[in-house]
Protein backbone atom coordinates (compact mmCIF):
# COMPACT_ATOMS: atom_id res chain seq x y z
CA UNK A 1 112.54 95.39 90.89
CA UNK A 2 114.71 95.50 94.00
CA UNK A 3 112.99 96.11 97.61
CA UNK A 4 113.21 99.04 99.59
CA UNK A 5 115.31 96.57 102.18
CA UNK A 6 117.64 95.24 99.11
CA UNK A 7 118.36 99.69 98.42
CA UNK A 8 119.69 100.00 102.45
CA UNK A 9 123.33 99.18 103.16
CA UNK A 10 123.35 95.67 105.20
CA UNK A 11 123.70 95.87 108.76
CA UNK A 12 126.89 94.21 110.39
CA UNK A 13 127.24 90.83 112.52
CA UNK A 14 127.27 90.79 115.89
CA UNK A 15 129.23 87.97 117.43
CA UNK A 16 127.45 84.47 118.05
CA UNK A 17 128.06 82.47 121.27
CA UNK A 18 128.92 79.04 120.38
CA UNK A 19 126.55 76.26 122.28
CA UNK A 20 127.53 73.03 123.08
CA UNK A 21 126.83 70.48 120.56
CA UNK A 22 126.22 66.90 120.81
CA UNK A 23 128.27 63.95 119.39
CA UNK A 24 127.12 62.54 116.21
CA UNK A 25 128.63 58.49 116.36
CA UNK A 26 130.47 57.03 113.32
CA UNK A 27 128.19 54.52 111.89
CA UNK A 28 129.62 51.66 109.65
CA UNK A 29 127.63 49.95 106.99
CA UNK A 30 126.09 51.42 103.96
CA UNK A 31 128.65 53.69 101.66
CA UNK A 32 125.26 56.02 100.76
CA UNK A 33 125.22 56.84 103.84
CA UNK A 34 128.83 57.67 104.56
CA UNK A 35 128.85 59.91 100.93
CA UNK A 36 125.14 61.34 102.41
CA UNK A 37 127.20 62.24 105.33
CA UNK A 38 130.81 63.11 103.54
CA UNK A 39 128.60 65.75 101.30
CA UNK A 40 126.44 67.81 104.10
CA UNK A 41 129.87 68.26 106.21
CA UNK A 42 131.28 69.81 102.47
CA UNK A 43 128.02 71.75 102.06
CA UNK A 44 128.49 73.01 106.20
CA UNK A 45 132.09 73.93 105.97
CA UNK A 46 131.24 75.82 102.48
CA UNK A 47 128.62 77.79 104.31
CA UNK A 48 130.91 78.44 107.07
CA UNK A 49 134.08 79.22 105.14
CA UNK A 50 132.35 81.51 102.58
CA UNK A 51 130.68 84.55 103.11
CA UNK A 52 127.21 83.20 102.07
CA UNK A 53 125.95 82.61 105.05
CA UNK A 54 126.77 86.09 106.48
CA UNK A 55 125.08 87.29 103.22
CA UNK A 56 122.16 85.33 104.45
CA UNK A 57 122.13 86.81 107.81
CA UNK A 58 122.59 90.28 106.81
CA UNK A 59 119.87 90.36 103.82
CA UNK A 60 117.23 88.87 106.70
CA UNK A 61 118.26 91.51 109.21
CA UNK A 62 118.25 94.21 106.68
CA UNK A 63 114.80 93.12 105.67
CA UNK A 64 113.65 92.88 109.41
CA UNK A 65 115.05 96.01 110.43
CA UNK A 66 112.87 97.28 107.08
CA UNK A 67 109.76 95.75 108.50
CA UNK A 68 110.58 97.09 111.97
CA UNK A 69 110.53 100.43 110.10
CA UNK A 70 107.24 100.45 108.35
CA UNK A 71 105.77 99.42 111.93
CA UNK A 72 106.68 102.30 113.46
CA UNK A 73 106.46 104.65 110.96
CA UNK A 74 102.27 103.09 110.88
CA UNK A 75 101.92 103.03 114.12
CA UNK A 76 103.30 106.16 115.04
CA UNK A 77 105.75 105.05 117.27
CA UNK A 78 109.97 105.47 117.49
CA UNK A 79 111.58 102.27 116.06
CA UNK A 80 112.49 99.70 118.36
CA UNK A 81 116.32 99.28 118.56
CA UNK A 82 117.82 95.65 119.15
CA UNK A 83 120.10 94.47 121.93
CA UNK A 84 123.23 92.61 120.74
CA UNK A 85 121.89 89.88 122.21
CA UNK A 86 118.49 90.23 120.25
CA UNK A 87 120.23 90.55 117.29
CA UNK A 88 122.61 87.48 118.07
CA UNK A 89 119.62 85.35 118.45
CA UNK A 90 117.81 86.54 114.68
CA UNK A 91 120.88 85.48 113.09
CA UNK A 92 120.87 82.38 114.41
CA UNK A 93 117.42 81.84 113.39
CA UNK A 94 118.22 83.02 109.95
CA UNK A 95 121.47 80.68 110.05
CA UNK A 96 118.81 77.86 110.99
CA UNK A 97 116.47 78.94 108.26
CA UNK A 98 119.18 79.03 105.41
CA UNK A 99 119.99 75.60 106.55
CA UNK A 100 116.69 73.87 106.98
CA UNK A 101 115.70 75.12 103.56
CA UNK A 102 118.47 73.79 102.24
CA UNK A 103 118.88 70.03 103.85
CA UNK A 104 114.73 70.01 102.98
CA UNK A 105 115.66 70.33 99.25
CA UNK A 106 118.48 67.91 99.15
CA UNK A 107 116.12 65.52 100.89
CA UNK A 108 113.45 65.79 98.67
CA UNK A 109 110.26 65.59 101.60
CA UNK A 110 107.50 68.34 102.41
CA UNK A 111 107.65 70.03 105.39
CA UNK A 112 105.88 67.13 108.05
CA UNK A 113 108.15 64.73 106.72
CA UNK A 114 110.80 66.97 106.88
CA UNK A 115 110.13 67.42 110.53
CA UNK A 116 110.25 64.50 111.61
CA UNK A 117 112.97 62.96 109.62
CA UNK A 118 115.18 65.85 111.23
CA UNK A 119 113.81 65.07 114.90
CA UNK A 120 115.06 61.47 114.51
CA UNK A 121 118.69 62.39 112.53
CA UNK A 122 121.66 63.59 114.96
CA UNK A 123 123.19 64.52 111.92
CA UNK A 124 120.37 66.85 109.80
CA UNK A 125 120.43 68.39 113.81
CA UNK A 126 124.06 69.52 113.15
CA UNK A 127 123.66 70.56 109.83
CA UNK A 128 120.97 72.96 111.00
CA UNK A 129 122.90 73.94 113.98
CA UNK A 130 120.16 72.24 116.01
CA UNK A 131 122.36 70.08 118.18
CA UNK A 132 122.47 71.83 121.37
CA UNK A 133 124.14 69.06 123.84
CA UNK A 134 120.84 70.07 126.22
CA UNK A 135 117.74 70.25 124.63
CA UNK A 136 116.92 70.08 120.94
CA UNK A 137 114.02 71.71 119.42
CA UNK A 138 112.72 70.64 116.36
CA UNK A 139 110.88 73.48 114.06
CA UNK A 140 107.34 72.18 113.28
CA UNK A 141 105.65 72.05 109.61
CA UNK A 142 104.60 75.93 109.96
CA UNK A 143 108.18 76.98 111.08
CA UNK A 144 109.80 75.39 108.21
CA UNK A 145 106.74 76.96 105.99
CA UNK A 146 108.31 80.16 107.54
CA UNK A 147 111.90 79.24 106.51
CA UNK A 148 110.55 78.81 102.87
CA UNK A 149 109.33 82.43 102.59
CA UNK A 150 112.13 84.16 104.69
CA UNK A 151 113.72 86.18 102.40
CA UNK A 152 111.93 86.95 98.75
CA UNK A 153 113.90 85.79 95.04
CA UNK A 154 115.75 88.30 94.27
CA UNK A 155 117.12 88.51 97.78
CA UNK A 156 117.91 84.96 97.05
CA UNK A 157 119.57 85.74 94.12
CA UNK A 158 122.34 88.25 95.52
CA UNK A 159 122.99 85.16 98.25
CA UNK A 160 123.56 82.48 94.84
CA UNK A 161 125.59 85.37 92.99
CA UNK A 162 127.66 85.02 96.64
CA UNK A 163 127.92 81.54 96.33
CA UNK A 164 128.85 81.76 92.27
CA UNK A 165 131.65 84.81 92.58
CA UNK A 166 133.43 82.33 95.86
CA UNK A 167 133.55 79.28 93.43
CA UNK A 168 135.01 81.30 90.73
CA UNK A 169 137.43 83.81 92.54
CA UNK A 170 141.08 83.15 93.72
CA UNK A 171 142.28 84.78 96.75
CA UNK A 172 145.36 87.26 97.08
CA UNK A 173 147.50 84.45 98.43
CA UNK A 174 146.86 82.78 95.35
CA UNK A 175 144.01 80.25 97.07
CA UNK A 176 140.33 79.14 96.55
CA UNK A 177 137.94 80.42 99.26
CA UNK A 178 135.88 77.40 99.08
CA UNK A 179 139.12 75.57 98.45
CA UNK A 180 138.60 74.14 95.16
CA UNK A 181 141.52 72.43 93.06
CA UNK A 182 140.24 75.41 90.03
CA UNK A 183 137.79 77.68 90.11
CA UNK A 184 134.69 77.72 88.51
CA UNK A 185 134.99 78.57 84.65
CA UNK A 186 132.12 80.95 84.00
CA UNK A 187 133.09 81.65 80.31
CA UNK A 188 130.49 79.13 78.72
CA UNK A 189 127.24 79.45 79.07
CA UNK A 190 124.69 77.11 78.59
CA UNK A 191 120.99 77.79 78.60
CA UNK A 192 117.78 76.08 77.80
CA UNK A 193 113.87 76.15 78.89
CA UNK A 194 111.59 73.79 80.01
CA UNK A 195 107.95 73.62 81.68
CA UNK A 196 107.35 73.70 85.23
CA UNK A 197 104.34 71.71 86.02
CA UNK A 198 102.18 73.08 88.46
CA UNK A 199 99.79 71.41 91.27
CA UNK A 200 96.86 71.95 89.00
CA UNK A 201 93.75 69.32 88.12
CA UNK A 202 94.09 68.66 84.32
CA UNK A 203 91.82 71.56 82.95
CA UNK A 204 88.85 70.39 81.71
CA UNK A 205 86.06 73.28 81.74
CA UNK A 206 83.45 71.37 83.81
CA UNK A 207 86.13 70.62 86.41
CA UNK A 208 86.66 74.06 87.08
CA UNK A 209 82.75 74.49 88.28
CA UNK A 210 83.54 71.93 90.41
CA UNK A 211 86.64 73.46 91.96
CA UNK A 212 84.34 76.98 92.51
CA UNK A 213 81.96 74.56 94.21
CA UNK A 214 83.90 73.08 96.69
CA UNK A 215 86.11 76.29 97.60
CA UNK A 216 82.64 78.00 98.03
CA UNK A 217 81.48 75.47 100.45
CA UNK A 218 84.14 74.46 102.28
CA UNK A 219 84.84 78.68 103.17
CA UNK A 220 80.94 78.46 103.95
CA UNK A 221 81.49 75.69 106.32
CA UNK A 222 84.18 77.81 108.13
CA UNK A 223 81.80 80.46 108.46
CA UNK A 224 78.56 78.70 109.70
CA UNK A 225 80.74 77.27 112.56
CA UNK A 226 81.09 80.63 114.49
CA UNK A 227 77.47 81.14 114.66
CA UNK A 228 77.12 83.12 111.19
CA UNK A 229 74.30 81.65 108.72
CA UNK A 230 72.22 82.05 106.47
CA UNK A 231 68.94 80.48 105.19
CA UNK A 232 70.05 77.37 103.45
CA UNK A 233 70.71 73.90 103.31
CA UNK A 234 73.66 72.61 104.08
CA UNK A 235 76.67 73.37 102.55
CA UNK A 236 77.63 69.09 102.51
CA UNK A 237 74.32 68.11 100.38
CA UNK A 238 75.86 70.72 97.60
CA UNK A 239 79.29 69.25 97.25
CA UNK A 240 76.95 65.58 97.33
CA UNK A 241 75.16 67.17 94.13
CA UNK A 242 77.98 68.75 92.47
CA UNK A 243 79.74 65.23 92.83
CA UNK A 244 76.64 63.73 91.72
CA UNK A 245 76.61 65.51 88.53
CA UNK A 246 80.51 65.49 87.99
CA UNK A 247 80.01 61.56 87.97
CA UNK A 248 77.61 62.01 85.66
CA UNK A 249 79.53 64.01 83.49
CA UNK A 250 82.27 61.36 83.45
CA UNK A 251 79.72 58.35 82.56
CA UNK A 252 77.77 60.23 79.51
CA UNK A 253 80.91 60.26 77.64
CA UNK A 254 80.26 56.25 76.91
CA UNK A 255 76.86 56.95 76.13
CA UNK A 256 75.31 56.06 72.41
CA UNK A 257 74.09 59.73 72.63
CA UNK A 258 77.00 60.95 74.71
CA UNK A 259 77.08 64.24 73.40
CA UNK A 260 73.16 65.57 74.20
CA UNK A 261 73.93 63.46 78.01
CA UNK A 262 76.86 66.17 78.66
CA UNK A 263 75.09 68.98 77.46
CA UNK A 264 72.38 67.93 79.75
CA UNK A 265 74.64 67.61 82.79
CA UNK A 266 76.53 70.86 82.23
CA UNK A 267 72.77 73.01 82.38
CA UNK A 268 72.24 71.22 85.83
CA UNK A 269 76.05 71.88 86.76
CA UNK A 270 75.60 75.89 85.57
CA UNK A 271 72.67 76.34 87.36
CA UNK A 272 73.93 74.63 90.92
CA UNK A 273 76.96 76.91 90.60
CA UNK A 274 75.07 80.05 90.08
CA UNK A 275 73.21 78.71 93.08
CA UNK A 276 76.39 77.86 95.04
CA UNK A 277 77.40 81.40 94.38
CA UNK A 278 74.56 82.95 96.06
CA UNK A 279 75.05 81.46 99.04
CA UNK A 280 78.40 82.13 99.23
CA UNK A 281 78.40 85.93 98.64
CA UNK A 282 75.85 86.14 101.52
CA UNK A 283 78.07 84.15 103.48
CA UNK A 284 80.82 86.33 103.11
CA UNK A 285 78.94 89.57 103.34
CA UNK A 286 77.56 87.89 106.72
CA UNK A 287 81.43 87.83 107.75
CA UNK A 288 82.53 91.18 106.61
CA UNK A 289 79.83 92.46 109.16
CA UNK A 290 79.88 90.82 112.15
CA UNK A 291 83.50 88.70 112.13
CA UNK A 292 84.12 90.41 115.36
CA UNK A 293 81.55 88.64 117.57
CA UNK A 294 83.19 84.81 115.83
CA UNK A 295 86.64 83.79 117.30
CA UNK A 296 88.19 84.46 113.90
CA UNK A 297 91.25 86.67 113.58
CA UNK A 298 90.78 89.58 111.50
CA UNK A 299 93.62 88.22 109.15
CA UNK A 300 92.01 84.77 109.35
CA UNK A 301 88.20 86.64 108.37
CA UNK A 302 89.69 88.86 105.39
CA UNK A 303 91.81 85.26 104.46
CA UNK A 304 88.34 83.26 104.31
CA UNK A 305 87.06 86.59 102.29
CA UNK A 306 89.44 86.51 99.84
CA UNK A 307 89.05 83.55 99.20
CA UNK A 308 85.12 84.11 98.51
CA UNK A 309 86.35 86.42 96.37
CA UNK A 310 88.73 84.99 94.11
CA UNK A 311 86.25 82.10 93.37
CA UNK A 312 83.23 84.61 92.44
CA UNK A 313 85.63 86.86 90.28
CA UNK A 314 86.21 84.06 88.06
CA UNK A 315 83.14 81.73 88.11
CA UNK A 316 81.35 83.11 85.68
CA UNK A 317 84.06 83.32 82.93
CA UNK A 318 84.95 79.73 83.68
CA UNK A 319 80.90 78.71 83.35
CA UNK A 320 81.25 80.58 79.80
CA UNK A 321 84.29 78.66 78.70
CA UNK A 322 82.18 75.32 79.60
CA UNK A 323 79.42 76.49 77.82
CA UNK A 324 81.55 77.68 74.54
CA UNK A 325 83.49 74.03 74.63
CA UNK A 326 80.65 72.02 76.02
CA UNK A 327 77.33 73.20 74.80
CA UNK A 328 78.66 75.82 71.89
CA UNK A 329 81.12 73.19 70.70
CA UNK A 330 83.43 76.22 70.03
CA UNK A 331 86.92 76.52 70.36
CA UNK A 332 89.11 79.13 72.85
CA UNK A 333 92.02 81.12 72.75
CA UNK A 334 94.65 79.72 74.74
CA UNK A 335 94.94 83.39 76.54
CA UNK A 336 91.24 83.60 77.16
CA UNK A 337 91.03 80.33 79.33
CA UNK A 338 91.08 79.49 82.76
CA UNK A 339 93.52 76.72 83.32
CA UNK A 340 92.97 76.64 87.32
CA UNK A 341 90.75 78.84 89.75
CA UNK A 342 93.95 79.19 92.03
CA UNK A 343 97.17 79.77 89.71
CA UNK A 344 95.95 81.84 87.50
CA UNK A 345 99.39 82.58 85.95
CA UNK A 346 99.36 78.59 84.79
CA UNK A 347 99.86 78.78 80.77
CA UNK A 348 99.37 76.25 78.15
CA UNK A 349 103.03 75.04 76.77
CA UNK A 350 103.14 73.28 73.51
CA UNK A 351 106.09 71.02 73.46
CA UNK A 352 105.77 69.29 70.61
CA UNK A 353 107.62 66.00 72.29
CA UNK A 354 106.70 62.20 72.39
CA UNK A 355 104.22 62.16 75.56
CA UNK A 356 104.27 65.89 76.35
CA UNK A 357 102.52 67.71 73.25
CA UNK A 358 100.97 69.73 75.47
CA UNK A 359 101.81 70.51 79.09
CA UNK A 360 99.96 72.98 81.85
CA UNK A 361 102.63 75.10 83.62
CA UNK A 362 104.83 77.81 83.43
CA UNK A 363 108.12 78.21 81.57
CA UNK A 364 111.36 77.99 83.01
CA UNK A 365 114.50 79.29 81.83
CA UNK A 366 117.86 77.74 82.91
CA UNK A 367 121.62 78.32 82.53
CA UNK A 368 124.57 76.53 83.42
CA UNK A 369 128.51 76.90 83.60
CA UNK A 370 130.43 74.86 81.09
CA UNK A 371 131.10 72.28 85.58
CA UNK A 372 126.88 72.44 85.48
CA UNK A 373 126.53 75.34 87.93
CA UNK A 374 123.28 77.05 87.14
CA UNK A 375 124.25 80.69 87.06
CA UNK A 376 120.89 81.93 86.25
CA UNK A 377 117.18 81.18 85.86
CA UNK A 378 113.89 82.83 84.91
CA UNK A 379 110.58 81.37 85.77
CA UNK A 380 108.17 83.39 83.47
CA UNK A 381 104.59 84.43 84.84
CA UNK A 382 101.97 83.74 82.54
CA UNK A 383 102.29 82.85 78.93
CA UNK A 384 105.23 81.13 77.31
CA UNK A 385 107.50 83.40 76.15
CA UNK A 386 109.97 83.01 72.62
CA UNK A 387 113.16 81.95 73.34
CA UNK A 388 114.62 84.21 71.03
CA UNK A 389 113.14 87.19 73.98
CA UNK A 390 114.79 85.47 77.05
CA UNK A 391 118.66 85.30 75.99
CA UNK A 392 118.69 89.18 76.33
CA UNK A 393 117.12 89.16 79.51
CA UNK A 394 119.53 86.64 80.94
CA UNK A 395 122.62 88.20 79.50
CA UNK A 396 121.31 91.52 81.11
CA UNK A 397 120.48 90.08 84.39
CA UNK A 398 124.21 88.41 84.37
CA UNK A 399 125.59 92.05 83.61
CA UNK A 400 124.54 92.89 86.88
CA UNK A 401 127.08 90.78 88.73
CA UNK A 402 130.23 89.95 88.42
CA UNK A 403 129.23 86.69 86.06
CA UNK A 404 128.21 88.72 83.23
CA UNK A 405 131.61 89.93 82.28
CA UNK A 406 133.42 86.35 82.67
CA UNK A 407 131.09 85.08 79.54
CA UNK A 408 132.77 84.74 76.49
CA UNK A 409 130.90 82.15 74.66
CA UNK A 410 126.65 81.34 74.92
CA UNK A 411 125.44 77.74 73.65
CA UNK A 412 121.97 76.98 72.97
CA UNK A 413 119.18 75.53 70.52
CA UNK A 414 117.79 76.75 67.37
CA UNK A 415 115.26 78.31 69.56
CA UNK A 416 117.69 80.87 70.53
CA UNK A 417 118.43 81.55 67.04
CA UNK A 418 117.98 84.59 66.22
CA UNK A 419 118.83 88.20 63.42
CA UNK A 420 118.52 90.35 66.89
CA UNK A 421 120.38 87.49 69.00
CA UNK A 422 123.54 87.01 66.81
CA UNK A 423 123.56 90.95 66.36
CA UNK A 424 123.46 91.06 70.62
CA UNK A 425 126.05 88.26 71.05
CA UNK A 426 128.46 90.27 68.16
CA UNK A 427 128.07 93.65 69.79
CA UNK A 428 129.65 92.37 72.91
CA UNK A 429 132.12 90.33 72.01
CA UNK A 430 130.92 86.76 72.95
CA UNK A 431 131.46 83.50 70.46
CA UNK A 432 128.24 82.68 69.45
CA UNK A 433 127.99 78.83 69.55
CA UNK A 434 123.75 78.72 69.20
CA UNK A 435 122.57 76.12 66.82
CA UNK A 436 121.16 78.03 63.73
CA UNK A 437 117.18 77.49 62.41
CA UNK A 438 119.09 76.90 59.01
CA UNK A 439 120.19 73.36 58.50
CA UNK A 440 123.04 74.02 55.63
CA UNK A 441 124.13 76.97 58.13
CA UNK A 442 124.26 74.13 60.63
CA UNK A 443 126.37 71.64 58.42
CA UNK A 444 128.73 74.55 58.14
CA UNK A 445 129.68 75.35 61.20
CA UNK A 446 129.89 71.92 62.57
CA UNK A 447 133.18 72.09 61.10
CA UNK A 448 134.02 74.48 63.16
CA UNK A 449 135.87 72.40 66.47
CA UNK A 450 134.74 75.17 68.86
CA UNK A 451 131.15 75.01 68.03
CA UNK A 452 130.97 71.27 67.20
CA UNK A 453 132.19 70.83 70.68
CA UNK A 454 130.07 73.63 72.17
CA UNK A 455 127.11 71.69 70.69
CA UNK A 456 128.28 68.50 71.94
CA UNK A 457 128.07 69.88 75.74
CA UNK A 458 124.93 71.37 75.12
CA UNK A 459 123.31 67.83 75.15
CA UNK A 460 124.51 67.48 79.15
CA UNK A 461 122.06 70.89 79.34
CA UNK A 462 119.34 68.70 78.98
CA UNK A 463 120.54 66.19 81.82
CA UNK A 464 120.98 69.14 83.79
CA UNK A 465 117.48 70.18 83.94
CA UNK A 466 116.22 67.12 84.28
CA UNK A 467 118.68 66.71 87.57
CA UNK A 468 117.10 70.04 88.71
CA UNK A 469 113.28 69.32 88.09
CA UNK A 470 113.42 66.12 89.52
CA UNK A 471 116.11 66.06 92.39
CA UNK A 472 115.63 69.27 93.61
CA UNK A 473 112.82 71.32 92.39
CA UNK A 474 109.94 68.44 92.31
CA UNK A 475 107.02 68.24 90.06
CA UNK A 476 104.84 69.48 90.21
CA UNK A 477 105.17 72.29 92.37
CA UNK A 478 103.18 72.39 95.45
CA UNK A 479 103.62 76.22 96.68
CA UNK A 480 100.82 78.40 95.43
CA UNK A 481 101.32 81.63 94.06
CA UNK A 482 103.18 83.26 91.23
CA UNK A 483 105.89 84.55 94.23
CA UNK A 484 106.12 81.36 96.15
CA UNK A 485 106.73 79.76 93.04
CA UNK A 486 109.30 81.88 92.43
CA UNK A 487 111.04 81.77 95.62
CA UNK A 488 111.27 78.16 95.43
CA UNK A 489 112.98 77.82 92.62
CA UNK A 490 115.93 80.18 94.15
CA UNK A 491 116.07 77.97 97.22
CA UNK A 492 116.11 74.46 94.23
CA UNK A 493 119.05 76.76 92.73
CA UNK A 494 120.94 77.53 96.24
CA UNK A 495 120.49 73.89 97.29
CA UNK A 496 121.96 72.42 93.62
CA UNK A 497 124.25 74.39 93.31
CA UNK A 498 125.90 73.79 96.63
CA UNK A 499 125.54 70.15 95.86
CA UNK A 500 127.58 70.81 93.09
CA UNK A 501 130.30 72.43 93.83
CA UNK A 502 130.51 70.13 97.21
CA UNK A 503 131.47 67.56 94.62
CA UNK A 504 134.08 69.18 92.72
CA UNK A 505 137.76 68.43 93.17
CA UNK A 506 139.42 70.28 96.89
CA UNK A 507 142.66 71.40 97.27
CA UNK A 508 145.42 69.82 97.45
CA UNK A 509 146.63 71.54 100.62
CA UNK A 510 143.72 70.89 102.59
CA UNK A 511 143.10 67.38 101.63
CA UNK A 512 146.68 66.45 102.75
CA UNK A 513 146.49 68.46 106.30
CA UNK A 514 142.80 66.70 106.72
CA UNK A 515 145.25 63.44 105.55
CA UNK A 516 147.53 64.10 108.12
């Protein structure tokens, strides 16, 4: 669903005064460093030949100028208008943001490491147009935190669909705006899914009491400090117990009578929690009443409150689904557990592969160009969805830019297989190349050359999410949240596919004038 911001015609650029920049040296020694070097200058001078960045700019300003809106209108107020020089300075900071985000990806660190590894590199600093020849200021770990959330996916997306229709266009003189020997061949598409693993403790029921525990405290322990309490003991000699007890947990498992031992231990563990609970919910009501006389931010109170919240919303179904596994020795529906206390859009993924049967995440659709740009994605919220469901959604989502129209043949696995698919894929006009369920259907068309060969590049697919998880995206992911999740696979996206195409074949032209 597009934002009011994404509905309002972008603003226009002002013009940027150019600072003086410092000197990065030419070092000599190791070649990974020279090609480290050789691919962020192709990365910069695609970001400042294209118009990606000044897509970048003017989605962030559109949104601010949005947000500047919604203040006034609140507040009652006329909206504040920007100097140029205002104005000059935001999209700069955008520029800055767009370009931390994306030399954090390629480098693979969180945001402290991040930090410090640019403080200490003259040539991240130019990347991120940092290098001011007088002083250099570094973001910190919550600046770059800021950078991750600047603009939401599908923002992102219109910036990649930038990035996608440059690599694939030819100019009116006949030329490639990112200078490219050929453009980028969007006629084969690729597509596949895969599991995301999230930052979640493997899910077993009793561990989930402790996670309400411990959450409960520790937000206690915030609130005791400015003065509020209640009657009780101390919130530390609670997490001792519950640790206590989880320990015991662990141990009765090699017990002769293991089974009556965890039983035990899971009565003593329901009844702490209920306990834990209580204190907590007069805790927080404690808060709600008086957070004005603490030193606590009203945003920082109602975050700490929240947080009660969440955790007492969901304890007691997640002491039922103990009890049902534990004591009632009963099975549950996969969409009537709790997998984790904090992502509760993580979904159980049967894979059905050597070492992952079973994996805890969400689902994560992926296609590529025939040259392994990824043209679109889908990371699904909640349950795993058919595969047979998602190829319609893609093609659709493609329909809205200027990609959709350039396809002319899909590839994928039996998975994709489908009446409704092959009906979609007939209706408009695309060569349907996705391996059937049907294995004498499959012997027959793998005489075909087209699909045999289709099928044949299919197999890099595979590569190519593998490349994405682990170079770019991570595992498991560490942002929380169904959104942040989101938004950080468009920035993995952004970031690969720039590393891409910074690989692919220039122009002749401009590698003989560089020559020269």
């Amino acid at each position: 669903m597009p934002t009011q911001a994404s509905l309002l015609p972008l603003p226009e650029l002002v013009p940027e005064q150019e600072h003086l920049t410092g000197y990065i040296p030419t070092v000599f020694g190791p070649v990974e460093f020279r090609e480290w070097k050789k691919q962020l200058e192709r990365i910069d001078e695609i970001l400042r030949s294209s118009v990606v960045e000044q897509t970048f700019q003017r989605l962030s300003l559109a949104r601010r100028n949005e947000e500047e809106r919604r203040a006034a209108a609140s507040e009652n107020r006329p909206v504040y208008e920007w100097s140029t020089g205002e104005q000059a300075y935001y999209q700069r900071l955008s520029s800055q943001a767009l370009r931390c985000n994306v030399a954090r990806t390629l480098t693979g660190g969180s945001f402290r490491d991040f930090g410090c590894r640019l403080a200490e590199s003259p040539l991240l600093q130019g990347f991120c147009k940092l290098d001011r020849i007088d002083t250099v200021r570094i973001p910190g770990k919550s600046a770059l935190q800021r950078y991750s959330q600047w603009l939401p996916e599908e923002e992102m997306r219109k910036v990649i669909d930038t990035l996608r229709a440059e690599a694939s266009a030819w100019d009116e003189s006949g030329g490639q705006p990112l200078d490219l020997t050929e453009a980028l061949d969007l006629e084969a598409y690729f597509l596949d899914t895969t599991c995301v693993k999230l930052h979640i403790h493997f899910p077993v029921d009793w561990v989930l009491l402790r996670d309400a525990a411990r959450t409960l405290m520790k937000a206690a322990i915030l609130i005791r400090k400015r003065g509020l309490k209640v009657r009780m003991e101390e919130p530390a000699e609670f997490l001792k117990r519950m640790n206590q007890l989880c320990m015991k947990m662990t141990h009765a498992r090699r017990k002769k009578d293991g089974k009556r031992a965890r039983k035990a231990v899971l009565r003593e563990m329901k009844k702490l929690s209920k306990i834990i609970a209580g204190h907590a919910a007069r805790h927080r009501e404690l808060l709600e009443q008086r957070w004005q006389e603490t030193d606590l931010k009203e945003g920082e109170a109602r975050q700490i409150m929240e947080r009660i919240d969440m955790i007492l919303k969901q304890l007691p179904q997640a002491i039922r689904q103990a009890h049902e596994r534990i004591i009632g020795e009963r099975q549950l529906k996969n969409g009537e557990k709790i997998l984790s206390l904090y992502e509760g859009h993580a979904a159980v993924y049967v894979r059905g592969k050597a070492g992952a049967e079973v994996e805890f995440g969400s689902q994560l659709l992926l296609g590529e160009s025939e040259s392994g740009v990824i043209v679109d994605w889908e990371l699904v919220n909640g349950n795993p969805r058919a595969d047979t469901k998602m190829l319609s959604r893609s093609l659709d989502r493609l329909e809205q830019t200027s990609g959709g129209a350039s396809i002319r043949r899909v590839c994928g696995d039996r998975g994709f297989d489908s009446k409704a698919n092959r009906a979609l894929l007939e209706d408009g006009g695309i060569y349907n190349a996705i391996c059937p369920k049907a294995p004498g259907e499959l012997k027959q068309r793998m005489k075909e050359t087209e699909f045999a060969g289709m099928q044949t590049r299919r197999s890099q697919t595979e590569a190519r999410i593998s490349i994405f998880k682990n170079g770019f995206l991570g595992g498991p992911l560490l942002s929380k949240g169904y959104g942040n999740q989101n938004r950080e696979v468009a920035w993995s996206v952004l970031a690969h596919n720039l590393w891409v195409i910074a690989r692919m074949p220039r122009g002749a032209a401009r590698t003989l004038a560089k020559a020269s």
